[in-house]
N, C-alpha and C. Protein backbone atom coordinates (compact mmCIF):
# COMPACT_ATOMS: atom_id res chain seq x y z
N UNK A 1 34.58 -34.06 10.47
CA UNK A 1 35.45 -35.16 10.08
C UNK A 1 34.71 -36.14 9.19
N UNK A 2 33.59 -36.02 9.02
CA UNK A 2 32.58 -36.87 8.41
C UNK A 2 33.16 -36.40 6.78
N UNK A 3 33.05 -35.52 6.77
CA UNK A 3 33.03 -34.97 5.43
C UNK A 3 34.57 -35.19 4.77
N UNK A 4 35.40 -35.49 5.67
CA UNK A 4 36.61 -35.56 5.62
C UNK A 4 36.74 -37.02 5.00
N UNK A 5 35.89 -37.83 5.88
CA UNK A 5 35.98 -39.28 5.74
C UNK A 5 35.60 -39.79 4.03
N UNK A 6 34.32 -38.97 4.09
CA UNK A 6 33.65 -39.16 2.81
C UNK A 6 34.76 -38.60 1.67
N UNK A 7 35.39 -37.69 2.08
CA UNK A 7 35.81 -37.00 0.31
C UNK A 7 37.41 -37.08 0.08
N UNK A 8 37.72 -37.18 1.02
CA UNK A 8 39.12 -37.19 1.29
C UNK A 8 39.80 -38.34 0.81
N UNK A 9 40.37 -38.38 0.50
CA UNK A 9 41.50 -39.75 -0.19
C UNK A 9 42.07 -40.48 1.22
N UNK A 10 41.26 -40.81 2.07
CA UNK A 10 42.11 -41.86 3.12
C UNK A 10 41.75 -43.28 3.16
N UNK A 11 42.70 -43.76 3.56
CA UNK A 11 42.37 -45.83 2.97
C UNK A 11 43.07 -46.26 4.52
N UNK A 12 42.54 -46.29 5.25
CA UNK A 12 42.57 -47.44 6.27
C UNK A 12 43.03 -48.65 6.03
N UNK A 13 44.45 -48.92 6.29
CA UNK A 13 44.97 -50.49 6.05
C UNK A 13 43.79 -51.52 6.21
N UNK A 14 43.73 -51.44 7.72
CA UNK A 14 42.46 -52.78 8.33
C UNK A 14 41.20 -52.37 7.73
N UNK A 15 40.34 -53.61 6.81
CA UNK A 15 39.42 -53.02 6.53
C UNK A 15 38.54 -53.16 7.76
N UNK A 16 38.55 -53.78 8.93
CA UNK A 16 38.24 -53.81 10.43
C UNK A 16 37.45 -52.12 10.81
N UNK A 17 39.00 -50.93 10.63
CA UNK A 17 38.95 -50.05 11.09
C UNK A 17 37.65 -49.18 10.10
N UNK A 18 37.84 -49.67 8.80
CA UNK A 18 37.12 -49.21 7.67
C UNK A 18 35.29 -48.44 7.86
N UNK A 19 35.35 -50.38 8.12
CA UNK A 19 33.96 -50.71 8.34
C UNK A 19 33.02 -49.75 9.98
N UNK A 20 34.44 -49.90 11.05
CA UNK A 20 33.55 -49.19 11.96
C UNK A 20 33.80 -47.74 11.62
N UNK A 21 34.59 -47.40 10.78
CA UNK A 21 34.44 -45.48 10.27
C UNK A 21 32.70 -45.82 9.85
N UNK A 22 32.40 -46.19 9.12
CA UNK A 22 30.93 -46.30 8.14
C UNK A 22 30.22 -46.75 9.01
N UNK A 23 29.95 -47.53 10.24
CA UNK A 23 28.99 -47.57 10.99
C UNK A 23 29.05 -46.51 11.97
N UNK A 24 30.09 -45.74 12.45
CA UNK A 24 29.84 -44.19 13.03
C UNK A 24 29.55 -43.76 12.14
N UNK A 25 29.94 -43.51 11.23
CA UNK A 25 29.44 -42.59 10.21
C UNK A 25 27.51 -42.32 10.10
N UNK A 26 27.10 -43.88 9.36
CA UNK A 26 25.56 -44.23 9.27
C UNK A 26 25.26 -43.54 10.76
N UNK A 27 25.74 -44.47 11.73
CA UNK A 27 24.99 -43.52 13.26
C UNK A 27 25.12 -42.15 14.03
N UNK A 28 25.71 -41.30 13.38
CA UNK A 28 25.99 -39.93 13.32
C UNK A 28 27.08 -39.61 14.54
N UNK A 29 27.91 -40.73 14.33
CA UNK A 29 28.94 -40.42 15.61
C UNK A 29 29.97 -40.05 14.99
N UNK A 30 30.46 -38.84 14.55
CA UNK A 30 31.19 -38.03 13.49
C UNK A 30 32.44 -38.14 14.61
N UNK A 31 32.59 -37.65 15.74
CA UNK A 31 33.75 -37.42 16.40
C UNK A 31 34.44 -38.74 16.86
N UNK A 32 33.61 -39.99 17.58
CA UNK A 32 33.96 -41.08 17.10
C UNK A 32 34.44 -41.80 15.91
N UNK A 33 34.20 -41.28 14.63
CA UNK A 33 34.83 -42.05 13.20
C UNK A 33 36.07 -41.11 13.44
N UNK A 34 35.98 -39.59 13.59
CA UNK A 34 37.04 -38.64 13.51
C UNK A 34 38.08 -39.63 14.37
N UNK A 35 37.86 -39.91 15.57
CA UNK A 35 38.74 -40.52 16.18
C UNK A 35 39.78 -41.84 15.67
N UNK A 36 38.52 -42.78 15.06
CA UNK A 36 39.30 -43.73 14.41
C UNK A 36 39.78 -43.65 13.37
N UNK A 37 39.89 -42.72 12.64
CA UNK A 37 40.28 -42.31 11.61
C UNK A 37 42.09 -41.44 11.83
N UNK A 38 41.71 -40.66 13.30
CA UNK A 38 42.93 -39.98 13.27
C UNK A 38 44.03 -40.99 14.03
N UNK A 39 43.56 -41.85 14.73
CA UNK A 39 44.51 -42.88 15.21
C UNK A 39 45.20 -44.23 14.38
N UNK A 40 44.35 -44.05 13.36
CA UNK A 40 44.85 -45.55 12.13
C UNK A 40 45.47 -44.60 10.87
N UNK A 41 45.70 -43.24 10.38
CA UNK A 41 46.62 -42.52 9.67
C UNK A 41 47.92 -42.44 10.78
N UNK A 42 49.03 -42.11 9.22
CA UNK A 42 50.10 -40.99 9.98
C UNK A 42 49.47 -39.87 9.99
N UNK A 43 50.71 -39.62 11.44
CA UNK A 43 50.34 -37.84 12.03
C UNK A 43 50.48 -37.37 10.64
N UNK A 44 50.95 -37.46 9.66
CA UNK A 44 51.45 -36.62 8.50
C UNK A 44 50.38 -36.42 7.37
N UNK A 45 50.01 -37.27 7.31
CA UNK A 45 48.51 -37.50 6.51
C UNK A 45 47.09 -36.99 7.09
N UNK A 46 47.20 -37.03 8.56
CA UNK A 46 46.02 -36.53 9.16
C UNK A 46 46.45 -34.92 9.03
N UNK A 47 47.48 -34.36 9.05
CA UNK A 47 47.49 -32.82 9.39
C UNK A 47 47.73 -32.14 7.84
N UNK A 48 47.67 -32.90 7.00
CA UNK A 48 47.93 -32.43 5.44
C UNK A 48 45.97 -32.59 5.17
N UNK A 49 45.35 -33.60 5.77
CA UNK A 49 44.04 -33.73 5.25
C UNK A 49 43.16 -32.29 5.90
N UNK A 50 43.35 -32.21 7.23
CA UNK A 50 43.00 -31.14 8.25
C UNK A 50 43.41 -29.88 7.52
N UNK A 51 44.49 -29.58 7.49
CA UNK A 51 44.98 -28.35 6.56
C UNK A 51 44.12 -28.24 5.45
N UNK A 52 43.82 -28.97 4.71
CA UNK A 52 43.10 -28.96 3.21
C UNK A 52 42.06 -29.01 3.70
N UNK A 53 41.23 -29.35 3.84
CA UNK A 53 39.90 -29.45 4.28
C UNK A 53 39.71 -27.80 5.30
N UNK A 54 40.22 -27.54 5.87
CA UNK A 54 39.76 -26.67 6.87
C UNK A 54 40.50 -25.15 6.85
N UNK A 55 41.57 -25.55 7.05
CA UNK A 55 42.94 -24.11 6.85
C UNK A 55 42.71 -23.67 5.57
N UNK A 56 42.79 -23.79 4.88
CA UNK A 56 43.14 -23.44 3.45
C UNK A 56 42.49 -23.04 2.98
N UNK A 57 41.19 -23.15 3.27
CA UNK A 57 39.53 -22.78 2.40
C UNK A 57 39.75 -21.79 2.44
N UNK A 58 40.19 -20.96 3.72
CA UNK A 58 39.79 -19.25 3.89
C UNK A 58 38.78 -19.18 4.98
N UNK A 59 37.83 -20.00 5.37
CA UNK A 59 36.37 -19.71 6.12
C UNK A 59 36.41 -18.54 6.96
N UNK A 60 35.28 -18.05 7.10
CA UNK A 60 35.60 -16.43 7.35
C UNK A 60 34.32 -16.50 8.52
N UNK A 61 34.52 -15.72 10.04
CA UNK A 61 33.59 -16.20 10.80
C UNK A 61 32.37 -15.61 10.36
N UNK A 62 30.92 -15.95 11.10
CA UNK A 62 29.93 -15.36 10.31
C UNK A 62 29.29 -14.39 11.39
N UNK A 63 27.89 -14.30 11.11
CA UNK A 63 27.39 -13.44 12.25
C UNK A 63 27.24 -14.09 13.76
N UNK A 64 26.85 -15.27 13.38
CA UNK A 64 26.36 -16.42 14.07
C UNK A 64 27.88 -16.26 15.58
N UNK A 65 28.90 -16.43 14.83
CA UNK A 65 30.10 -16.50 15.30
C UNK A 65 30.67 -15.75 16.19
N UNK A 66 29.94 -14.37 15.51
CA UNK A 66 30.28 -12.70 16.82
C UNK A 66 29.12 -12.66 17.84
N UNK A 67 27.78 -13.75 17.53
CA UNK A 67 27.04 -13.40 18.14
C UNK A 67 27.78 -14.32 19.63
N UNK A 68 28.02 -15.81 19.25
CA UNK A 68 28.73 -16.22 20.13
C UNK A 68 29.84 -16.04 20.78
N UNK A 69 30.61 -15.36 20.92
CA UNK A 69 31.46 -14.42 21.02
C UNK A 69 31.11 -13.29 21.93
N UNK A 70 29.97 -12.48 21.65
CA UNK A 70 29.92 -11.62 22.42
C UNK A 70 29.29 -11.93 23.72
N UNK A 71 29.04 -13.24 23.95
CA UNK A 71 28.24 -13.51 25.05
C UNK A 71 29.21 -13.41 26.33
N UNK A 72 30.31 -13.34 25.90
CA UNK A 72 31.51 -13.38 26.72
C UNK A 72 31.60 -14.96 27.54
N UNK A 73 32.00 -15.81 26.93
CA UNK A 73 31.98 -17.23 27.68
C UNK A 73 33.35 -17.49 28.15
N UNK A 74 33.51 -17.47 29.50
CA UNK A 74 34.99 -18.18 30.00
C UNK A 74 35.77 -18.77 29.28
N UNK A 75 35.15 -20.05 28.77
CA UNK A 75 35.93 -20.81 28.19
C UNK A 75 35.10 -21.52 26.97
N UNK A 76 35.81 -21.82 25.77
CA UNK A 76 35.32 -22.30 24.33
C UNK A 76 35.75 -23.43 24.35
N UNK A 77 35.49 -24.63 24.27
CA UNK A 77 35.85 -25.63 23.72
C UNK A 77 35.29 -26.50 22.17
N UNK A 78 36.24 -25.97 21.61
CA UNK A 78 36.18 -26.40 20.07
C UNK A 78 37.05 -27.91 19.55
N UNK A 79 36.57 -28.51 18.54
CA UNK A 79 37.43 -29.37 17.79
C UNK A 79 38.40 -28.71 17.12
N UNK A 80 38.64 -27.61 17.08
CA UNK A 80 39.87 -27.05 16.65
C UNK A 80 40.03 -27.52 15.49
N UNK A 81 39.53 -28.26 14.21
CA UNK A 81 39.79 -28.52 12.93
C UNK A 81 40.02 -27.23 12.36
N UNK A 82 39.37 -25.69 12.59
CA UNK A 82 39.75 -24.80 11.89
C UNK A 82 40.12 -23.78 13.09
N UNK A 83 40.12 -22.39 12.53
CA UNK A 83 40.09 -21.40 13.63
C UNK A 83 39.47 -20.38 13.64
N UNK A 84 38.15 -20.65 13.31
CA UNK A 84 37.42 -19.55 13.15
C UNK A 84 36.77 -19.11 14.74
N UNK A 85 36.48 -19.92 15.29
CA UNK A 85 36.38 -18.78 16.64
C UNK A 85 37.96 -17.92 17.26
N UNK A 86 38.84 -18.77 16.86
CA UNK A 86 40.13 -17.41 16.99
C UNK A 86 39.98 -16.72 16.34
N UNK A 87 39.72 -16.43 15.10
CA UNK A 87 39.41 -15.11 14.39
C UNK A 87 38.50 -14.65 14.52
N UNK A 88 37.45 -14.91 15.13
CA UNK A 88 35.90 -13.89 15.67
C UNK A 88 36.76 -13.50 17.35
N UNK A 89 37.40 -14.62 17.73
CA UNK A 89 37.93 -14.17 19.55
C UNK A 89 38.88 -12.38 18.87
N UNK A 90 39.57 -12.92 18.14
CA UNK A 90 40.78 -11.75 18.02
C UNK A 90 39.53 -10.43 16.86
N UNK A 91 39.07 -10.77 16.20
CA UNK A 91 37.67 -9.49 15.63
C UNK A 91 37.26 -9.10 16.57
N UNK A 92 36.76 -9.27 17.06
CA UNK A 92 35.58 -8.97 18.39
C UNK A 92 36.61 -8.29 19.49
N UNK A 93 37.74 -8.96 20.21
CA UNK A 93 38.01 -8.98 21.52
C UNK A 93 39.67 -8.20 21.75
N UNK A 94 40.23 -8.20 19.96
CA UNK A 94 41.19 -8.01 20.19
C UNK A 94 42.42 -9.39 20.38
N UNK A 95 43.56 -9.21 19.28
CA UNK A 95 44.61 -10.35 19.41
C UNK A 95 44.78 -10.98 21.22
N UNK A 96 44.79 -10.35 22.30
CA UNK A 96 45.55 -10.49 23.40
C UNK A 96 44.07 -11.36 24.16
N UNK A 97 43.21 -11.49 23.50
CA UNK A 97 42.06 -11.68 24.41
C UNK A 97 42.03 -12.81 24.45
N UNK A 98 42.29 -13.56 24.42
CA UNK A 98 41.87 -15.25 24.70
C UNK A 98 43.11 -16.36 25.11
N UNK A 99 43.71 -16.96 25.59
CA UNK A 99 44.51 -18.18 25.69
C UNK A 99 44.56 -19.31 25.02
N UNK A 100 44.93 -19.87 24.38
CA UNK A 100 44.65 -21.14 23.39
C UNK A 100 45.41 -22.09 23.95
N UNK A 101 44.81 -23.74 24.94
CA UNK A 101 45.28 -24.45 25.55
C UNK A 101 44.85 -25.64 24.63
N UNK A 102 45.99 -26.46 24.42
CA UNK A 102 45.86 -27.92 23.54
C UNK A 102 45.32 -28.92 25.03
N UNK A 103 44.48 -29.74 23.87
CA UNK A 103 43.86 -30.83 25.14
C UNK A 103 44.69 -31.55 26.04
N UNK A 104 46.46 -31.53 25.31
CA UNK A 104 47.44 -32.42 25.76
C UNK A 104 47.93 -31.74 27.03
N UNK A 105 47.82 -30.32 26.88
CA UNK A 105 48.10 -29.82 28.33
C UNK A 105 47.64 -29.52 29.58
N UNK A 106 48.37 -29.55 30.77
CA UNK A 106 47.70 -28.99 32.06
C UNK A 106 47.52 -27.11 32.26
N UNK A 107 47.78 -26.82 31.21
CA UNK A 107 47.33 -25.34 31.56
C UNK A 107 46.54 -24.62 31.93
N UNK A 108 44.83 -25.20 31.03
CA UNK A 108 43.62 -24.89 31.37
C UNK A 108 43.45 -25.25 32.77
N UNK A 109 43.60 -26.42 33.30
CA UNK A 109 43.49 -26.64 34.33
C UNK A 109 44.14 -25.42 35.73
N UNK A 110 45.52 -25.14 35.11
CA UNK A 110 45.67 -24.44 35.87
C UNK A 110 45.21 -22.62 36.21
N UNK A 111 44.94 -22.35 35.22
CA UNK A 111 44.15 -21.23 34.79
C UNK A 111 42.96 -20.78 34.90
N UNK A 112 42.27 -21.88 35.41
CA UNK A 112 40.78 -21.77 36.28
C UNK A 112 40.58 -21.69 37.70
């Protein structure tokens, strides 16, 4: 999201909110700026920036990716900006192999 912050065309009304993006930023708290960043856009602007930045490129998993993968780990928890461990989960494991639970739900929970 850092990189997002930096290149991306987003303007924060409050320059309030601005200023603490750039001091997470300087202090390497990337998921913290990500945060204030995705709560002071519209939903509409954050998922058009996400799409461009991440969906769209193509990124293709690497070795690194199957190596993690094959370790067989219960459960992945990703920032989900792209989906490249779903496409190393479904390379590797097969489409049917994995569950994909949003943070908003009780599913994971129930599934353990």
């Amino acid at each position: 999201m850092a990189r997002i912050a930096e290149h991306a065309e987003i303007e924060l009304t409050d320059p309030s909110h601005q200023k603490l993006v750039d001091d997470l930023l300087s202090k390497d708290k990337f998921l913290d700026a990500a945060e204030v960043i995705r709560t002071n856009i519209s939903a509409a602007e954050y998922s058009a920036v996400i799409k461009e930045k991440f969906i769209t490129l193509g990124y293709t998993p690497s070795v690194s990716h199957e190596h993690v993968v094959r370790t067989l780990p219960k459960i992945f928890v990703t920032t989900n900006y792209d989906t490249i461990m779903e496409s190393t989960l479904t390379k590797v494991a097969g489409i049917d192999s994995f569950t994909q639970f949003e943070h908003a739900t009780n599913g994971l929970n129930d599934s353990i």
